[in-house]
N, C-alpha and C. Protein backbone atom coordinates (compact mmCIF):
# COMPACT_ATOMS: atom_id res chain seq x y z
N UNK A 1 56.14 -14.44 22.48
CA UNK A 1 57.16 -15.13 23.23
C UNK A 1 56.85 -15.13 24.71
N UNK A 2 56.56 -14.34 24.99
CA UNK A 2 55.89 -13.82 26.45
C UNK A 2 55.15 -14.99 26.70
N UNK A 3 53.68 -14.67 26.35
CA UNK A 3 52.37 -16.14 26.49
C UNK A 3 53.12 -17.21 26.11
N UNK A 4 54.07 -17.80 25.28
CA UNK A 4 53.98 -18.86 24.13
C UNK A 4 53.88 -20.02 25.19
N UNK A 5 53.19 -21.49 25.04
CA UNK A 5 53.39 -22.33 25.71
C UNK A 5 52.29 -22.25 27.09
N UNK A 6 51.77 -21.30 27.55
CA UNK A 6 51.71 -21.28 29.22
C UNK A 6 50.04 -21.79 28.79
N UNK A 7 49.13 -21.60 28.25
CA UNK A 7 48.03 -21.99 28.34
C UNK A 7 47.52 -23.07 27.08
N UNK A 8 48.67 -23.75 26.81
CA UNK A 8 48.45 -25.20 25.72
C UNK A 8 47.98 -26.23 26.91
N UNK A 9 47.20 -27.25 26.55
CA UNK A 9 46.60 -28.29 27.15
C UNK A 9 47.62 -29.56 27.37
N UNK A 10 47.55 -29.97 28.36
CA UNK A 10 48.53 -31.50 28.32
C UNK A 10 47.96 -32.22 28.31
N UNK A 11 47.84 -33.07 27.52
CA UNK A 11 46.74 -33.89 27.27
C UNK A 11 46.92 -34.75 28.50
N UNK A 12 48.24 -35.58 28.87
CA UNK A 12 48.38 -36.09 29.70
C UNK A 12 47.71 -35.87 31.29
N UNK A 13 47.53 -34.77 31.28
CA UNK A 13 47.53 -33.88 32.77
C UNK A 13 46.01 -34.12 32.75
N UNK A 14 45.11 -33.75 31.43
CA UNK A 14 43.78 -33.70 31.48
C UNK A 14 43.66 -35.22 31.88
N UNK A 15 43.94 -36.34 30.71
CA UNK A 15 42.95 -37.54 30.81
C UNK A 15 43.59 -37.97 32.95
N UNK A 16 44.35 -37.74 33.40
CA UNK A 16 44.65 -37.85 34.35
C UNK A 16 44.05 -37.46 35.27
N UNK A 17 43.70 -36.50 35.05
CA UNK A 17 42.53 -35.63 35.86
C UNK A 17 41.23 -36.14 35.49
N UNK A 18 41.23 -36.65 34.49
CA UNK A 18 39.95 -37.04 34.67
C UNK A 18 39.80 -38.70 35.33
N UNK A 19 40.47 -39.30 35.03
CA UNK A 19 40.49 -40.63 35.97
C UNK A 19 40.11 -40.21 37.20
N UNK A 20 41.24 -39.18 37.78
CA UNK A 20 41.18 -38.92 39.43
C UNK A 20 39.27 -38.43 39.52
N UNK A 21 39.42 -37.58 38.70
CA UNK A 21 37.93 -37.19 38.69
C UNK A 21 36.77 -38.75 39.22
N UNK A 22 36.79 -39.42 38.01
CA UNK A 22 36.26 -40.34 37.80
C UNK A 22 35.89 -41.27 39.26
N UNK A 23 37.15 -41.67 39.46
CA UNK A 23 37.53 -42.41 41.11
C UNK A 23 37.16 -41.51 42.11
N UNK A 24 37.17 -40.53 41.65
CA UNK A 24 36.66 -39.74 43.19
C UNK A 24 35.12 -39.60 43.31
N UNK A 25 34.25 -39.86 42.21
CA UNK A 25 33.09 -39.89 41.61
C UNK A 25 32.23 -41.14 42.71
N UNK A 26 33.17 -42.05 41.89
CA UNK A 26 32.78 -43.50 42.62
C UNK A 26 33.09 -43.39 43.79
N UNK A 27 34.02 -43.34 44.63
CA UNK A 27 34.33 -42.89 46.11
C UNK A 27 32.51 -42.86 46.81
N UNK A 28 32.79 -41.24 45.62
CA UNK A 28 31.31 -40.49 46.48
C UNK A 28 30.35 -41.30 46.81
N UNK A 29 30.16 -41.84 45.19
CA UNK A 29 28.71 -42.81 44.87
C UNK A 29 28.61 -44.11 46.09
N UNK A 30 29.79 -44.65 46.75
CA UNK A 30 29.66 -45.76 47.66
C UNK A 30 29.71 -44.82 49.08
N UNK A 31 29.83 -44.05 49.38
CA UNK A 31 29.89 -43.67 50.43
C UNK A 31 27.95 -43.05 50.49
N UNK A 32 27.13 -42.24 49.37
CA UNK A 32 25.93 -42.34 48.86
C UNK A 32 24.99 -43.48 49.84
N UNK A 33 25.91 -44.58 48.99
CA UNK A 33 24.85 -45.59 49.38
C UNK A 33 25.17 -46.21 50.50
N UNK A 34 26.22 -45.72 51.04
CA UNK A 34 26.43 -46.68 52.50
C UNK A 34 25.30 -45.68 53.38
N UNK A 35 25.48 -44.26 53.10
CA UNK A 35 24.68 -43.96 54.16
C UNK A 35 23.03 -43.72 53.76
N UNK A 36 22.97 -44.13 52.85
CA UNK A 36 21.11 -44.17 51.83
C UNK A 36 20.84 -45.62 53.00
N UNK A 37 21.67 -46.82 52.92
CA UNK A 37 20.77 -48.24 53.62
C UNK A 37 21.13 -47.60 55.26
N UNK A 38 22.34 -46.93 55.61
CA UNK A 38 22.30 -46.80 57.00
C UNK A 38 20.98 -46.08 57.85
N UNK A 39 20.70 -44.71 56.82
CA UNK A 39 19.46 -43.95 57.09
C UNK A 39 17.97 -45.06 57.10
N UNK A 40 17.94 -46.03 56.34
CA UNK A 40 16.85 -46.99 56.01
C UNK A 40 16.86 -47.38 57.15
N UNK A 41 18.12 -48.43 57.57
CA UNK A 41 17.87 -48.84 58.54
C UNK A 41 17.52 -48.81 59.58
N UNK A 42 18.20 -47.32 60.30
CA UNK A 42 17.99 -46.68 61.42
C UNK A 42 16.66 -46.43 61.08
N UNK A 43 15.68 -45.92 60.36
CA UNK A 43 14.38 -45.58 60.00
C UNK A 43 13.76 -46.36 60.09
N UNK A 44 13.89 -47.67 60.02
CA UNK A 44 13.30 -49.14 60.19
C UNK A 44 13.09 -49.68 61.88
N UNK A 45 14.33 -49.36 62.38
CA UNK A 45 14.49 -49.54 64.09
C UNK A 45 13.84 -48.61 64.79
N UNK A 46 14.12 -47.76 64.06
CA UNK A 46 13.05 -46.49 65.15
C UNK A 46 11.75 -46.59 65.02
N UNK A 47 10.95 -46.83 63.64
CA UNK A 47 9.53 -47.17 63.64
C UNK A 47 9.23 -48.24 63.96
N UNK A 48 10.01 -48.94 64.67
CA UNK A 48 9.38 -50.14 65.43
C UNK A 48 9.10 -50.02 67.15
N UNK A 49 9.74 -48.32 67.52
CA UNK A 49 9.49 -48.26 68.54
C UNK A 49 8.20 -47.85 69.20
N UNK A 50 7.52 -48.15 70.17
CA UNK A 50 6.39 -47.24 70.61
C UNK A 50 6.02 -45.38 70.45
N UNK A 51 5.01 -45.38 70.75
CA UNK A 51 4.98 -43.71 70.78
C UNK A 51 5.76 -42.90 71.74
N UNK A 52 6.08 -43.61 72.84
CA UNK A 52 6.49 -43.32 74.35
C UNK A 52 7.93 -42.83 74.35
N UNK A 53 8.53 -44.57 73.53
CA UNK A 53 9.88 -44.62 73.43
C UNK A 53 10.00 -43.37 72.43
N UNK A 54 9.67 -42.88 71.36
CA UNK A 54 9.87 -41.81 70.18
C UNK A 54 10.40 -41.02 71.19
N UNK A 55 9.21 -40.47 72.10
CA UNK A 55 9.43 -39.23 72.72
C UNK A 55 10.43 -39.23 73.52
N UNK A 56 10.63 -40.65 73.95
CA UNK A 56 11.94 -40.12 75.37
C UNK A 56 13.14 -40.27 74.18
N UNK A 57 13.39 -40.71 73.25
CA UNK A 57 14.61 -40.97 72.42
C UNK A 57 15.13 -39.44 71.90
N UNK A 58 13.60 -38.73 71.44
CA UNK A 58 14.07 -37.55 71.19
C UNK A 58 14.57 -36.42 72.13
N UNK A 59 13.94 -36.81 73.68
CA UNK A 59 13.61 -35.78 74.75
C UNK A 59 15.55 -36.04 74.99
N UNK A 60 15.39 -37.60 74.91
CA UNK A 60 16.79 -37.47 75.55
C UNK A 60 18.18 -37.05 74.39
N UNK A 61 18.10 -37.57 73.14
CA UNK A 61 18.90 -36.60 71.89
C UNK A 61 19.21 -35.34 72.57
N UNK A 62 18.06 -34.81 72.95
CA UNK A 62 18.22 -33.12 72.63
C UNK A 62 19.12 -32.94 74.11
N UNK A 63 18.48 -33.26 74.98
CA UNK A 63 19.37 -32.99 76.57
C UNK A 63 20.65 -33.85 76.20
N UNK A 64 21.25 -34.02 75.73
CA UNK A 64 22.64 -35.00 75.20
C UNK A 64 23.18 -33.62 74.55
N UNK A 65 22.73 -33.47 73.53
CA UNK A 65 23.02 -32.37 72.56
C UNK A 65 23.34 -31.28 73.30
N UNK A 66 22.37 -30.54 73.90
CA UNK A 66 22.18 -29.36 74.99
C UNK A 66 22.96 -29.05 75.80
N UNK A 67 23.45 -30.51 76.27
CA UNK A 67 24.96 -30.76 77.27
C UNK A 67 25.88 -30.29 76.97
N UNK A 68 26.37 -30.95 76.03
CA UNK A 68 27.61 -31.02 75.40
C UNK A 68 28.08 -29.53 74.76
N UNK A 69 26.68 -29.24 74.02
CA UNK A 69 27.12 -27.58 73.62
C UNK A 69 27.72 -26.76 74.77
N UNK A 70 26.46 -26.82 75.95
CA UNK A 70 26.97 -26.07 77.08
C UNK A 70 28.47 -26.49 77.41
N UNK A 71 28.65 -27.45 78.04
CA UNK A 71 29.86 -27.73 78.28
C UNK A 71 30.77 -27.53 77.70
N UNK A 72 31.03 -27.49 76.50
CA UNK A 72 32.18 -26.99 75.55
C UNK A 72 32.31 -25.15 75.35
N UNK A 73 30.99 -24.67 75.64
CA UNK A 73 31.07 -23.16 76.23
C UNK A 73 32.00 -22.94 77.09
N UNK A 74 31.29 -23.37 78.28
CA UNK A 74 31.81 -23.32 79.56
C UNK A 74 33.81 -23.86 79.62
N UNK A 75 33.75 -24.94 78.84
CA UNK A 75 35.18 -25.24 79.04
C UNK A 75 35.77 -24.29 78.39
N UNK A 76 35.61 -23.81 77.01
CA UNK A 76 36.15 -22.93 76.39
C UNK A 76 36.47 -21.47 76.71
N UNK A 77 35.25 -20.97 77.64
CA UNK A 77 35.55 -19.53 78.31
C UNK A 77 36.31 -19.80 79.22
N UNK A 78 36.75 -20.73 80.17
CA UNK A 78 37.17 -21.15 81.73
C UNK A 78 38.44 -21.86 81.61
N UNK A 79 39.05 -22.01 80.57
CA UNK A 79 40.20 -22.70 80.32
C UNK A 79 41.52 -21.64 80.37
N UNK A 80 41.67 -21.20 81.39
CA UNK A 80 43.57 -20.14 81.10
C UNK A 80 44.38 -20.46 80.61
N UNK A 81 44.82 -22.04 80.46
CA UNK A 81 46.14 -22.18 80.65
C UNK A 81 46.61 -22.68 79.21
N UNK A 82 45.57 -22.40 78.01
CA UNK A 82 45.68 -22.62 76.71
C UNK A 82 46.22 -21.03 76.36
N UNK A 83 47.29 -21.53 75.14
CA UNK A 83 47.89 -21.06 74.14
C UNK A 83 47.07 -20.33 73.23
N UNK A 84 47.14 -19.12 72.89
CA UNK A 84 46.34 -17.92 71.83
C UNK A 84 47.37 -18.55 70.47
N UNK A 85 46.21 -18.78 69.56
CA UNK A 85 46.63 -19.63 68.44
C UNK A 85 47.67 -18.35 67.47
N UNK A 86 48.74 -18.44 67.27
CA UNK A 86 49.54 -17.82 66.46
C UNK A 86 50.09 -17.70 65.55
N UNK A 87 49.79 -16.80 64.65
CA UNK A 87 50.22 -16.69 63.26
C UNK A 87 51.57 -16.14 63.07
N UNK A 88 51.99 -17.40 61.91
CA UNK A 88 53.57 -17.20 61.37
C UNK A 88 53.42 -17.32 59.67
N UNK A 89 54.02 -16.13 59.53
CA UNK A 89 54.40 -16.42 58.03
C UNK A 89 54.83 -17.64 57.05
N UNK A 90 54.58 -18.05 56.37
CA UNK A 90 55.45 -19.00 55.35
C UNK A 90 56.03 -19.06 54.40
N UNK A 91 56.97 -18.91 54.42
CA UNK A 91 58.48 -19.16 53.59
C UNK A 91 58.39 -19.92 52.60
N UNK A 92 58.25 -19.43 51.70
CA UNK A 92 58.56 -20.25 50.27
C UNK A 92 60.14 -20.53 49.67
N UNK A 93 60.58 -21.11 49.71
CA UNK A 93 62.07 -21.20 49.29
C UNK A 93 61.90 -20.72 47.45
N UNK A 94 62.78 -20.33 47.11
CA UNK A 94 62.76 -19.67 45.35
C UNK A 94 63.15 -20.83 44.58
N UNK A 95 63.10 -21.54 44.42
CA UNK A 95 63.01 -22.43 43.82
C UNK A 95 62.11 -23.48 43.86
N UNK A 96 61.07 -23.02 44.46
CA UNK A 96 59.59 -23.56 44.56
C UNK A 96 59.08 -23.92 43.34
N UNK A 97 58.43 -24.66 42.64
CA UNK A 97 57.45 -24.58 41.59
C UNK A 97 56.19 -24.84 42.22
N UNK A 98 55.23 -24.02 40.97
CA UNK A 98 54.12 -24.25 41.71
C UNK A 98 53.01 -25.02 40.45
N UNK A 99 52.50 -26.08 40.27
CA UNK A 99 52.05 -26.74 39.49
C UNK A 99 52.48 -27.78 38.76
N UNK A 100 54.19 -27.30 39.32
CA UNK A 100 55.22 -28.43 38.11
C UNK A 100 55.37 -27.80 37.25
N UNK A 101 54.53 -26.10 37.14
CA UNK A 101 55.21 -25.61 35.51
C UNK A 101 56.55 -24.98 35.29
N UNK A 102 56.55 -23.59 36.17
CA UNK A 102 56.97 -22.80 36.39
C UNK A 102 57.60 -22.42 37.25
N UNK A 103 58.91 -22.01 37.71
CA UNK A 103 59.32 -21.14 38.44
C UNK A 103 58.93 -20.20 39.29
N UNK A 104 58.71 -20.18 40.79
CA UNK A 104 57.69 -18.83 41.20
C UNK A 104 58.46 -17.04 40.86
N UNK A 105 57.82 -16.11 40.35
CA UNK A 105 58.99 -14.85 39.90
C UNK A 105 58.83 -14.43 41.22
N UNK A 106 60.26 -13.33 41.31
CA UNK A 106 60.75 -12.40 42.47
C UNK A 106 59.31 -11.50 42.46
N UNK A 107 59.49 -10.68 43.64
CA UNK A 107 57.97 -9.88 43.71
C UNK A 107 58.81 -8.70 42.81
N UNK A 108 57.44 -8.03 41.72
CA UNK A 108 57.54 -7.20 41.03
C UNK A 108 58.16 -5.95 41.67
N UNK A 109 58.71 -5.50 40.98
CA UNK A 109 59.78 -4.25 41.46
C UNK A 109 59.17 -2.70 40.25
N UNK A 110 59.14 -2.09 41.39
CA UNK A 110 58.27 -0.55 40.69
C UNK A 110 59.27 0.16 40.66
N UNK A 111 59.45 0.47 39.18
CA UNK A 111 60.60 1.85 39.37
C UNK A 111 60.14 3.01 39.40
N UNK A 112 60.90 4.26 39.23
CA UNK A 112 60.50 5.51 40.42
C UNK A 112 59.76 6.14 38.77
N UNK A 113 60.31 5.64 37.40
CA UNK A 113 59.02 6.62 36.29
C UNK A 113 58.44 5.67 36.43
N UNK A 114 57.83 4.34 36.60
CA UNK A 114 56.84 3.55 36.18
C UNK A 114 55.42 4.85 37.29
N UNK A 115 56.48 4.81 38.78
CA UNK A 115 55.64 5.28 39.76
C UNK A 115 55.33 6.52 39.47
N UNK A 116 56.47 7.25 38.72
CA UNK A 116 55.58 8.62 38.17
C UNK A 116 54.65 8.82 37.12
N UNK A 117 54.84 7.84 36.19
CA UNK A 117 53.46 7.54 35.50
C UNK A 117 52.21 7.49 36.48
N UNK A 118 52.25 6.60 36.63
CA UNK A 118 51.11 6.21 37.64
C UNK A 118 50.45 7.41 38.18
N UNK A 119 51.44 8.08 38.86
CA UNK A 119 51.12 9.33 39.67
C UNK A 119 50.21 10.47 38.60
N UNK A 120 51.15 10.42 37.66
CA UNK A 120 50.46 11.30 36.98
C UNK A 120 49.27 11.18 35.87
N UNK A 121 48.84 9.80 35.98
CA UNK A 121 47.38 9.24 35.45
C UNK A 121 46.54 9.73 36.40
N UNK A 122 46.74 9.29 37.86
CA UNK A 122 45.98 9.21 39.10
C UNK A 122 45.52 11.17 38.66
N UNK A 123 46.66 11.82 39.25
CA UNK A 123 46.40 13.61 38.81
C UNK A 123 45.94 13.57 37.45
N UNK A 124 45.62 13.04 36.68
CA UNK A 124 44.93 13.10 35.14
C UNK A 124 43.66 13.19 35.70
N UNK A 125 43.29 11.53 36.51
CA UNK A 125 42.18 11.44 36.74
C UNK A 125 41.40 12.28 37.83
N UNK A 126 42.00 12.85 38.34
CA UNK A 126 41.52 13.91 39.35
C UNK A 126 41.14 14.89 39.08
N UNK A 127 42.22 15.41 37.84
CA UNK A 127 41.40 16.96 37.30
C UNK A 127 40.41 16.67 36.69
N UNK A 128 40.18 15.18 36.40
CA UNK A 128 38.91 15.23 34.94
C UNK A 128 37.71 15.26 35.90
N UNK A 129 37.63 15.55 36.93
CA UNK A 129 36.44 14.76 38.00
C UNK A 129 35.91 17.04 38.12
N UNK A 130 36.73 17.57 37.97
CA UNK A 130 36.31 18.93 38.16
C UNK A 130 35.27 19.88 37.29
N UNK A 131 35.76 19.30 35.60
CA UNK A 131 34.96 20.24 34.36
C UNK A 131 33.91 18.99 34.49
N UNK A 132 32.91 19.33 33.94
CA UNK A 132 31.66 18.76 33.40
C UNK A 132 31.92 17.67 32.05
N UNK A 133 32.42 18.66 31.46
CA UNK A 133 32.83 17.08 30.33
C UNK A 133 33.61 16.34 30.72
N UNK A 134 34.87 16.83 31.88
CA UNK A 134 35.48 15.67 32.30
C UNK A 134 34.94 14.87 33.39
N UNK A 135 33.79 14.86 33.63
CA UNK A 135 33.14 14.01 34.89
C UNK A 135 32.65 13.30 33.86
N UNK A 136 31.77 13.38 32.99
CA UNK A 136 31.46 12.49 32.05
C UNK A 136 32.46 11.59 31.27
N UNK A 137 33.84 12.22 31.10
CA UNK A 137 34.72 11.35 30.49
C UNK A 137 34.77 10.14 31.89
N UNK A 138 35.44 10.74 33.34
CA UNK A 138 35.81 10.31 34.36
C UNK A 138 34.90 8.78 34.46
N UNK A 139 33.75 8.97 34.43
CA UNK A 139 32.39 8.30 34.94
C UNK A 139 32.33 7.03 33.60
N UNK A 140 32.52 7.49 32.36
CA UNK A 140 32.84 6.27 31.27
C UNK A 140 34.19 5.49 31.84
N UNK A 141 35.16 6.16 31.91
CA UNK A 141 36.39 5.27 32.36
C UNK A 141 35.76 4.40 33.62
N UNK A 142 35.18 5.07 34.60
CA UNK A 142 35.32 4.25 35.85
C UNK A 142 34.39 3.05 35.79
N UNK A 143 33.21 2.99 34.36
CA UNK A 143 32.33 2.61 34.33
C UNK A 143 33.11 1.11 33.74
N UNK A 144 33.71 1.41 32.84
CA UNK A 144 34.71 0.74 31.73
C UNK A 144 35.84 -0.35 32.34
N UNK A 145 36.36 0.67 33.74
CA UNK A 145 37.60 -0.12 33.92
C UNK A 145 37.23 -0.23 35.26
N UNK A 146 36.33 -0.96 35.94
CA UNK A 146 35.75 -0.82 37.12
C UNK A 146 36.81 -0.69 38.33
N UNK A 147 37.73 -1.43 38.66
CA UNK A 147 39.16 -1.61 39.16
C UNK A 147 39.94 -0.94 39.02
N UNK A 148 39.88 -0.04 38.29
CA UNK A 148 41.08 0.86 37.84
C UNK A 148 42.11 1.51 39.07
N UNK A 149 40.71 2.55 39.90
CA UNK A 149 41.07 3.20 41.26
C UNK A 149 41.99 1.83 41.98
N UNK A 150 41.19 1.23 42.31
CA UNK A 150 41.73 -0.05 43.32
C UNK A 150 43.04 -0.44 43.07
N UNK A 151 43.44 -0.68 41.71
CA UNK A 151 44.58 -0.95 41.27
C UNK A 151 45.46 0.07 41.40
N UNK A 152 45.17 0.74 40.67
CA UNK A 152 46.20 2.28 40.91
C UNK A 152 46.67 2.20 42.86
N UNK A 153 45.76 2.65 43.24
CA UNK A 153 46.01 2.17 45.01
C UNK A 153 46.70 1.34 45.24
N UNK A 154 46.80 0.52 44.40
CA UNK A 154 47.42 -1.15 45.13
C UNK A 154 48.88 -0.69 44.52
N UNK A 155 48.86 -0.08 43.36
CA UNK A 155 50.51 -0.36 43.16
C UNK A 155 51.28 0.81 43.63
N UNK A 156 50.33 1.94 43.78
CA UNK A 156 51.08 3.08 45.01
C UNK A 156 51.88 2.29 46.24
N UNK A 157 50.54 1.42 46.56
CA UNK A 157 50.81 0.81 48.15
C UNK A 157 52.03 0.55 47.84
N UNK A 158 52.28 -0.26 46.92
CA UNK A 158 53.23 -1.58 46.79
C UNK A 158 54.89 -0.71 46.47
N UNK A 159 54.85 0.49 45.83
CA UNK A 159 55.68 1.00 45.59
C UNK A 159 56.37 1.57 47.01
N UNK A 160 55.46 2.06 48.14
CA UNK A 160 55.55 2.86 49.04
C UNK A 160 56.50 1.67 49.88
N UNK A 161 55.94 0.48 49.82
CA UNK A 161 56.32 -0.57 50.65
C UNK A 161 58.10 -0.58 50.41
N UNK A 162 57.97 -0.75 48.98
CA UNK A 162 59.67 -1.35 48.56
C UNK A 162 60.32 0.04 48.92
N UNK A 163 59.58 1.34 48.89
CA UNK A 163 60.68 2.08 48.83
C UNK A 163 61.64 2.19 49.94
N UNK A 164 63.32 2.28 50.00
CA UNK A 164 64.12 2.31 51.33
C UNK A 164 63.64 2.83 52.24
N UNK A 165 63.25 4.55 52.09
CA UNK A 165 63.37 5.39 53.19
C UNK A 165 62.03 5.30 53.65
N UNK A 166 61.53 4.40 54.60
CA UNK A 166 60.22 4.34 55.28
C UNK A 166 60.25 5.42 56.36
């Protein structure tokens, strides 16, 4: 009941996706060839130039190029009176969906035995790290459940967070 439904195919959703696919395909493919004859062309105009002209076309590219980098240094260190770009959170309203499927859920809520479980796996796994057969048990688990530590950590964190008395 849990899974039922969440990973069935819509057929609709696929062949749809694949059109978009499709059209975005072709998009690519003309944009391909606009710039396959543009490169020709330009390749065509330039080998008609002398040896002379090559060199000053490139001499001058690069001092163009060279400029502009500098200058956008220079403006960028020397500019005060710009704004330090600032980060703001974003607000999801709860009644968001996200895909069109689903409902987004409340953030998971840790109760105080889930957290003493936890706690007392974590102290499981600590004493086993002391005897010899339990470093070998320790070292299969960690081998097994590579994430395990990380996770455990993460839902301490997460518990520590919700709890009132910070």
């Amino acid at each position: 009941m849990l899974f039922s439904g969440k990973h069935k195919s819509n057929g609709k959703r696929d062949r749809q996706d694949s059109k978009q696919q499709q059209i975005a395909e072709r998009i690519l493919g003309r944009f391909k060839t606009i710039q396959y004859k543009a490169s020709k062309f330009l390749q065509a105009k330039f080998e008609t130039l002398a040896t002379g002209s090559k060199r000053l076309t490139v001499v001058a590219f690069c001092i163009v190029g060279f400029s502009l980098s500098v200058y956008l240094m220079i403006k960028s260190f020397s500019k005060q009176d710009a704004k330090p770009i600032s980060i703001t959170a974003i607000r999801v309203p709860k009644q968001a969906v996200v895909n069109g499927q689903q409902p987004l859920r409340p953030v998971a809520v840790i109760t105080k035995e889930e957290f003493e479980k936890i706690r007392k796996f974590r102290l499981y796994l600590d004493s086993l790290v002391k005897g010899q057969q339990g470093k070998r048990l320790y070292d299969s688990i960690i081998i097994y459940r590579p994430g395990l530590i990380d996770s455990l950590t993460i839902v301490e964190n997460m518990y520590q967070l919700q709890s009132p008395n910070k």
